[in-house]
Protein backbone atom coordinates (compact mmCIF):
# COMPACT_ATOMS: atom_id res chain seq x y z
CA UNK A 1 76.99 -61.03 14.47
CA UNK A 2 77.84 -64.38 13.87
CA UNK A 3 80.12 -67.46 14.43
CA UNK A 4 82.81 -69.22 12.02
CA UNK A 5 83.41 -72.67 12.73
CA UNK A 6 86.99 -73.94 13.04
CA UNK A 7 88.69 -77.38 13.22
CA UNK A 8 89.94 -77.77 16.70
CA UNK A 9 92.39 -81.05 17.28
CA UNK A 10 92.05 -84.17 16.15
CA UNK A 11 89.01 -86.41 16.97
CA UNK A 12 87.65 -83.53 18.89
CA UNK A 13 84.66 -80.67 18.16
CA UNK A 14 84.93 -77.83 15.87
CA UNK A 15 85.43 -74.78 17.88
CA UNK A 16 82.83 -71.53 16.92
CA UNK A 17 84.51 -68.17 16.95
CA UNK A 18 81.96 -65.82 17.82
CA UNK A 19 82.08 -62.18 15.85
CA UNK A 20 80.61 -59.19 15.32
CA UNK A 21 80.35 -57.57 11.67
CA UNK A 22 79.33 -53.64 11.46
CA UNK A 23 79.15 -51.02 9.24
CA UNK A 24 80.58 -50.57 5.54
CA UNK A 25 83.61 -49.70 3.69
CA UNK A 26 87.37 -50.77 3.83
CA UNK A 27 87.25 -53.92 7.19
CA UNK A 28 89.16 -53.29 10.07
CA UNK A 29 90.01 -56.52 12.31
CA UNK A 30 90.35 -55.85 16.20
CA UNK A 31 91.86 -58.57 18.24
CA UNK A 32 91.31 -58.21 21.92
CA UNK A 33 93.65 -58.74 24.69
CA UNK A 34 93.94 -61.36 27.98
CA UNK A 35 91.41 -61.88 29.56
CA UNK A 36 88.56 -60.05 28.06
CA UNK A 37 87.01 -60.47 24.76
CA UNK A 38 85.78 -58.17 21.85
CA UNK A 39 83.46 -56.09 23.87
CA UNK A 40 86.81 -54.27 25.33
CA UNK A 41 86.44 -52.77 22.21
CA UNK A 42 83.21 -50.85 22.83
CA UNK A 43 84.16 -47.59 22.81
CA UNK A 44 86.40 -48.19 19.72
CA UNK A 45 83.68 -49.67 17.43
CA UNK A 46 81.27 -46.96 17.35
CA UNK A 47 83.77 -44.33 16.40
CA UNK A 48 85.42 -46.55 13.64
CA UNK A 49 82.12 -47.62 11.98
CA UNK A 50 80.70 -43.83 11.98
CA UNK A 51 84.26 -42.90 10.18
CA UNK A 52 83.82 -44.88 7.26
CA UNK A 53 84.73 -48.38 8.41
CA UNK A 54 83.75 -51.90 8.55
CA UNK A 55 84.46 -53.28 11.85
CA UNK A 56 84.63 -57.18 12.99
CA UNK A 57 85.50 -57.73 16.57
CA UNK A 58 85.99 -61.24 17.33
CA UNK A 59 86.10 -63.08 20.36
CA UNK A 60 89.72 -65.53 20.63
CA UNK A 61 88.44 -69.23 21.53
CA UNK A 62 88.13 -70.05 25.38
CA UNK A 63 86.91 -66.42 26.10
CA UNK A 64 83.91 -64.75 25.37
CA UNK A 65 80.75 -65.76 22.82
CA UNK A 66 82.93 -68.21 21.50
CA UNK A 67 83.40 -71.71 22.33
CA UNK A 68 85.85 -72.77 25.31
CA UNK A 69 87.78 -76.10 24.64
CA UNK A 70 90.41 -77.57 26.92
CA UNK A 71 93.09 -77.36 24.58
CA UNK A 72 94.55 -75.51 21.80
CA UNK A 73 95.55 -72.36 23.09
CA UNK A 74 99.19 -71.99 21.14
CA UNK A 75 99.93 -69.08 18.97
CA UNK A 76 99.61 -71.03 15.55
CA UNK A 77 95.99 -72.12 16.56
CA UNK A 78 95.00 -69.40 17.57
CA UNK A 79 96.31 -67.07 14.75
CA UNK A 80 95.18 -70.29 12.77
CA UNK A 81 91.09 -68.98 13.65
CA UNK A 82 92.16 -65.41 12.86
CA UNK A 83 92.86 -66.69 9.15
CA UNK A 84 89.64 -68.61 9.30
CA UNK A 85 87.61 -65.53 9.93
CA UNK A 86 89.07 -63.23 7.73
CA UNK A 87 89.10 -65.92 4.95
CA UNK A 88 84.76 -66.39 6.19
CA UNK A 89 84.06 -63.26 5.55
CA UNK A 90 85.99 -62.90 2.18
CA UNK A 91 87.95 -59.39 3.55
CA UNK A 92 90.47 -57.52 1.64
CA UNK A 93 92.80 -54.96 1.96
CA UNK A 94 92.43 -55.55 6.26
CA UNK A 95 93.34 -53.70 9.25
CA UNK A 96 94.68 -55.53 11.53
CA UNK A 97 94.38 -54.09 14.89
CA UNK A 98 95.54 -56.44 17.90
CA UNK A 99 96.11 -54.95 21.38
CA UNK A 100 98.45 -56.78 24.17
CA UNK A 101 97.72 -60.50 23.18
CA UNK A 102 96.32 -60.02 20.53
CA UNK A 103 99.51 -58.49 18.88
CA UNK A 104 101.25 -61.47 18.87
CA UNK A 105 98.25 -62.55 16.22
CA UNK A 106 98.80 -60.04 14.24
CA UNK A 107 102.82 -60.72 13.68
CA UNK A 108 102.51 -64.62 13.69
CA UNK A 109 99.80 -64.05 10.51
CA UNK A 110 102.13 -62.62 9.20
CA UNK A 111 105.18 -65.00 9.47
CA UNK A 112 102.38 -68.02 8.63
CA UNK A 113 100.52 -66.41 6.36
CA UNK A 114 101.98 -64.19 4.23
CA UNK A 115 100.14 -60.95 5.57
CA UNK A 116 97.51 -62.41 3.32
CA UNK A 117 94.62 -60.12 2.90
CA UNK A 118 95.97 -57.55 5.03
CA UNK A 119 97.44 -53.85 4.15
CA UNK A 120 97.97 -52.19 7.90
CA UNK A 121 98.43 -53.43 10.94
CA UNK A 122 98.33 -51.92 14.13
CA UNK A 123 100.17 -52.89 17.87
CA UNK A 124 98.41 -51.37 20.95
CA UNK A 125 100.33 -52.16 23.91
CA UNK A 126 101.07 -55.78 22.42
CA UNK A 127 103.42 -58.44 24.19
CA UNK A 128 105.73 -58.60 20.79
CA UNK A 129 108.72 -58.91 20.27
CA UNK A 130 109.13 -61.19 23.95
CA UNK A 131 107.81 -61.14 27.14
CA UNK A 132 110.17 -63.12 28.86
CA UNK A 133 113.11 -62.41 30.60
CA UNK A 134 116.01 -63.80 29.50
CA UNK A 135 120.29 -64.14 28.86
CA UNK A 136 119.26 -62.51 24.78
CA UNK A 137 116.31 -60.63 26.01
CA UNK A 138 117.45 -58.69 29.12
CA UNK A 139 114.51 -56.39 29.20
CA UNK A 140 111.91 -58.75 29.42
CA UNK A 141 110.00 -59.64 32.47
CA UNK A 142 111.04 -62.00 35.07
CA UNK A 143 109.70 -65.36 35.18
CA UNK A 144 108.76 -65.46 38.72
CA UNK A 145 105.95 -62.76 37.67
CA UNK A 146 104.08 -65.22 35.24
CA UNK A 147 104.74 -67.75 38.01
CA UNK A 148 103.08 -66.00 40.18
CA UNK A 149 100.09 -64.94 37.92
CA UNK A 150 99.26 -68.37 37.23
CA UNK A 151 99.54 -69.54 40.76
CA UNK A 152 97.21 -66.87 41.57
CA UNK A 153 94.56 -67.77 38.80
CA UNK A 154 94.73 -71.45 39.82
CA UNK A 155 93.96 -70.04 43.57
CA UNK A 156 91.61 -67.20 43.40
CA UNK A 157 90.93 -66.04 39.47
CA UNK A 158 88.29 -63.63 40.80
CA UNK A 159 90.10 -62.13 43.52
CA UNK A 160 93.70 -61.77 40.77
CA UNK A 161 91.01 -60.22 38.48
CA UNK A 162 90.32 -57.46 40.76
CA UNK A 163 94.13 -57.04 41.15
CA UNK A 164 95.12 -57.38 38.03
CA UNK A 165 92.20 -54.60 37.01
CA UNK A 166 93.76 -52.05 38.76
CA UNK A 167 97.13 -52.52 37.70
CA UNK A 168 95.45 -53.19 33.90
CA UNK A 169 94.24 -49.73 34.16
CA UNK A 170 97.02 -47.83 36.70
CA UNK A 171 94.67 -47.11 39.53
CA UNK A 172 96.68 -46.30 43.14
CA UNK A 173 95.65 -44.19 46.05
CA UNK A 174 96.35 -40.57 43.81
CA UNK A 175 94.79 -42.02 39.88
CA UNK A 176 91.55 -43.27 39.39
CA UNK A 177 91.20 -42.90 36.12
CA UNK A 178 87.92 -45.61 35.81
CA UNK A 179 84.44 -45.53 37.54
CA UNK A 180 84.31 -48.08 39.68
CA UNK A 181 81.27 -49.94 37.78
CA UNK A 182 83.71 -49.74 35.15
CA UNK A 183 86.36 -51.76 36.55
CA UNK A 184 83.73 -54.44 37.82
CA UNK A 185 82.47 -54.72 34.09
CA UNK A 186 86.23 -55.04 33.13
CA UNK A 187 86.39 -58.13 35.91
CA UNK A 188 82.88 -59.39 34.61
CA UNK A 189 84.07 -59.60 30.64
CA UNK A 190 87.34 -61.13 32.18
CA UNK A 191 85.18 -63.80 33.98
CA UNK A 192 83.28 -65.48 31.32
CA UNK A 193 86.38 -66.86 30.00
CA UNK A 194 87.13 -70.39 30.45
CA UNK A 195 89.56 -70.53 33.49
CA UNK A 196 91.73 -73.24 31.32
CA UNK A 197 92.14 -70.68 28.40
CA UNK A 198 92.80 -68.20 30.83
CA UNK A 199 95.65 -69.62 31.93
CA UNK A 200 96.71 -71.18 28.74
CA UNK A 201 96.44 -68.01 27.40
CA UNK A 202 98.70 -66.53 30.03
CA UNK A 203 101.20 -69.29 29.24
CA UNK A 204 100.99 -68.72 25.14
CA UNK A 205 101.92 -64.76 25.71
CA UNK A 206 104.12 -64.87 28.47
CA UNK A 207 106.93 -67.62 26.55
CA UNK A 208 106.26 -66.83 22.94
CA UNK A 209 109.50 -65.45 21.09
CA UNK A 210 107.66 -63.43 18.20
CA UNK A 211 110.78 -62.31 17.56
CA UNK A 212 111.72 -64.46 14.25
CA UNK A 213 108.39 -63.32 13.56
CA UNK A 214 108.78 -59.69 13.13
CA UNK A 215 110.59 -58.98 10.16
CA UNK A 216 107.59 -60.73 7.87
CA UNK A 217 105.70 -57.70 8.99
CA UNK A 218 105.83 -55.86 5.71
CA UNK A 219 103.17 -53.29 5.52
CA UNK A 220 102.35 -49.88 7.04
CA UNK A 221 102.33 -50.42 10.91
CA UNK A 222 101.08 -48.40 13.34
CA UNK A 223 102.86 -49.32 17.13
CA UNK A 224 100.99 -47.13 20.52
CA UNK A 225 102.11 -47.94 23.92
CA UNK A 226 101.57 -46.32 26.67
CA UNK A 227 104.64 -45.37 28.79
CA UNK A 228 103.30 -46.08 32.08
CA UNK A 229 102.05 -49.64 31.27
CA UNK A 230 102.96 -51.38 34.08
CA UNK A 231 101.34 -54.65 32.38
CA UNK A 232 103.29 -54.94 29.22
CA UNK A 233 106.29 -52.21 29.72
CA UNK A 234 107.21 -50.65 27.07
CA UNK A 235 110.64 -51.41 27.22
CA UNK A 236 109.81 -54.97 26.56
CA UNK A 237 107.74 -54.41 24.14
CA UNK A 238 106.49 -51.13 22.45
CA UNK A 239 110.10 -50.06 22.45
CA UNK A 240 111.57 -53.11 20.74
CA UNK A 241 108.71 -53.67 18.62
CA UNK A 242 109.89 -50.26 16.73
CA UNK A 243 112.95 -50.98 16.29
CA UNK A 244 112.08 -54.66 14.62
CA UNK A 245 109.25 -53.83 12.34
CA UNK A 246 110.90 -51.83 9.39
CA UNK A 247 109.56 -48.37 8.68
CA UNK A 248 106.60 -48.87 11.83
CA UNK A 249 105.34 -45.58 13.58
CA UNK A 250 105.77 -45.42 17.12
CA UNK A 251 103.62 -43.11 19.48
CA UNK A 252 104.19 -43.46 23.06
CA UNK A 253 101.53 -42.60 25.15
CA UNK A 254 103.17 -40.67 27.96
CA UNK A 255 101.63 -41.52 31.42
CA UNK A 256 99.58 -44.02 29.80
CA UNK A 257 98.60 -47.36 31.17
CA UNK A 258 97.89 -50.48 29.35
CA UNK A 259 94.36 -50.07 29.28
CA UNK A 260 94.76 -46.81 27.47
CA UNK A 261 91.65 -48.33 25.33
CA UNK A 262 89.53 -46.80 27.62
CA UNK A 263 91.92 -44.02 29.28
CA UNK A 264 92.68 -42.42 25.97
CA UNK A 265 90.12 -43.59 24.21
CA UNK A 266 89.56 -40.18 22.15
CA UNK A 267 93.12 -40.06 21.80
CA UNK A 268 93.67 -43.29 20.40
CA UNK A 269 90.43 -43.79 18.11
CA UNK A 270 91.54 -40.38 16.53
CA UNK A 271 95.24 -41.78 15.54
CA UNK A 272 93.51 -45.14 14.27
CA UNK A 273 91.06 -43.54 12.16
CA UNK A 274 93.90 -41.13 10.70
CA UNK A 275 96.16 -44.53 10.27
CA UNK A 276 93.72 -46.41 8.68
CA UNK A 277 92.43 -43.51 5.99
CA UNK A 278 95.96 -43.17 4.99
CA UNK A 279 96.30 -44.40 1.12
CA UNK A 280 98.33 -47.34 0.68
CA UNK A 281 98.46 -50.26 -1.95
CA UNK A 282 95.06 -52.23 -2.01
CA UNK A 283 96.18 -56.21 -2.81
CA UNK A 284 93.60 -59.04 -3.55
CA UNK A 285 93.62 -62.42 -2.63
């Protein structure tokens, strides 16, 4: 574990990312998703490290271990630190692995970056191509839903947490598929994050068009969404995703919410590790 230290804006303190660093052999990069922070990952690390792999889970500034400024919560500063890390630790031939959020990371490195250090990259229910609704993206999400999110944030962030939680994880009156504790751990991870970067967060995924973004994704990619995600629906996103990143693989996740980290955890760690041992071009930097 450790922290990288990043320029934040002018005149103003560096900002520490916070990261963990396990196990040996060819890196894999998770990037969590909004709210939480890298300890969503939990039961994806373990399995990873004991296949072969070197894992670093990071936590995005303004939400977990790492430090929580006021401002700076675009997509080019915050795939900006992603670059830092990787280029900290010296990694090569990366996995990149970013789920909901943190997919929009993954494709802006590569439009700003080159894909520098990086030979797969993986999409788990990620907000790419475009969340938004609009007249050249009529399968995005209204408006009046983010409006509402962040109205609800600026009211009660606990009580949308809870809310949000369920939905996050497709519990109703017939499916429960988390404990209880579970789901207040889920609310507890989501409530150490600064309630500015939570909701500058919310803005950053919600009207950010990756979609000039997505054909500079030019290695292997992996795409899993689940087909019940009621957070980021497929349609949206999984769907179009596929059809923008040339010769991706697309699994849908049939009944599948969008935490399907934890609902299909065996599931997914299984395709990951079978992904990521596949042999593909190893570049230097």
């Amino acid at each position: 574990m450790g922290y990288v230290q990043v320029n934040s804006l002018t005149g103003r303190e560096p900002v520490d990312i916070y990261y963990e660093d396990l196990g040996q052999g060819q890196p894999v990069v998770l990037i969590h998703g909004w709210p939480s922070s890298h300890e969503m990952w939990e039961y994806q690390i373990g399995d990873l490290v004991n296949a072969g792999f070197r894992v670093i889970a990071y936590d995005r500034r303004g939400f977990g271990k790492s430090s929580k400024p006021f401002e700076a919560y675009d997509y080019d500063t915050l795939t900006a630190d992603l670059k830092a890390l990787l280029d900290h630790l010296h990694l090569d031939d990366v996995t990149l692995v970013g789920f909901s959020m943190g997919g929009g990371e993954v494709v802006r490195y590569f439009s700003r970056y080159g894909g520098a250090r990086v030979i797969r990259a993986v999409l788990i229910g990620s907000v790419t191509p475009y969340m938004l609704k609009t007249a050249d993206n009529p399968d995005g999400v209204d408006e009046s839903v983010f409006v509402e999110i962040l109205a609800n944030i600026k009211d009660d962030r606990m009580a949308f947490l809870e809310t949000f939680g369920k939905q996050f994880f497709g519990i109703n009156l017939i499916n429960k598929p988390v404990s209880t504790p579970y789901l207040e751990y889920f609310r507890m991870l989501a409530a150490v994050a600064s309630p500015k970067a939570t909701q500058e967060c919310a803005k950053a995924f919600a009207y950010t068009d990756f979609r000039g973004d997505m054909a500079a994704v030019n290695v292997p990619t992996l795409i899993i969404h689940g087909d019940s995600d009621k957070t980021v629906p497929i349609e949206t996103s999984g769907d179009q995703s596929s059809r923008m990143i040339t010769g991706s693989r697309y699994i849908r996740y049939a009944h599948a919410p969008h935490g399907l980290f934890y609902t299909e955890k065996e599931r997914l760690n299984a395709d990951l590790i079978s992904f990521i041992r596949e042999p593909v071009a190893a570049v230097t930097y």
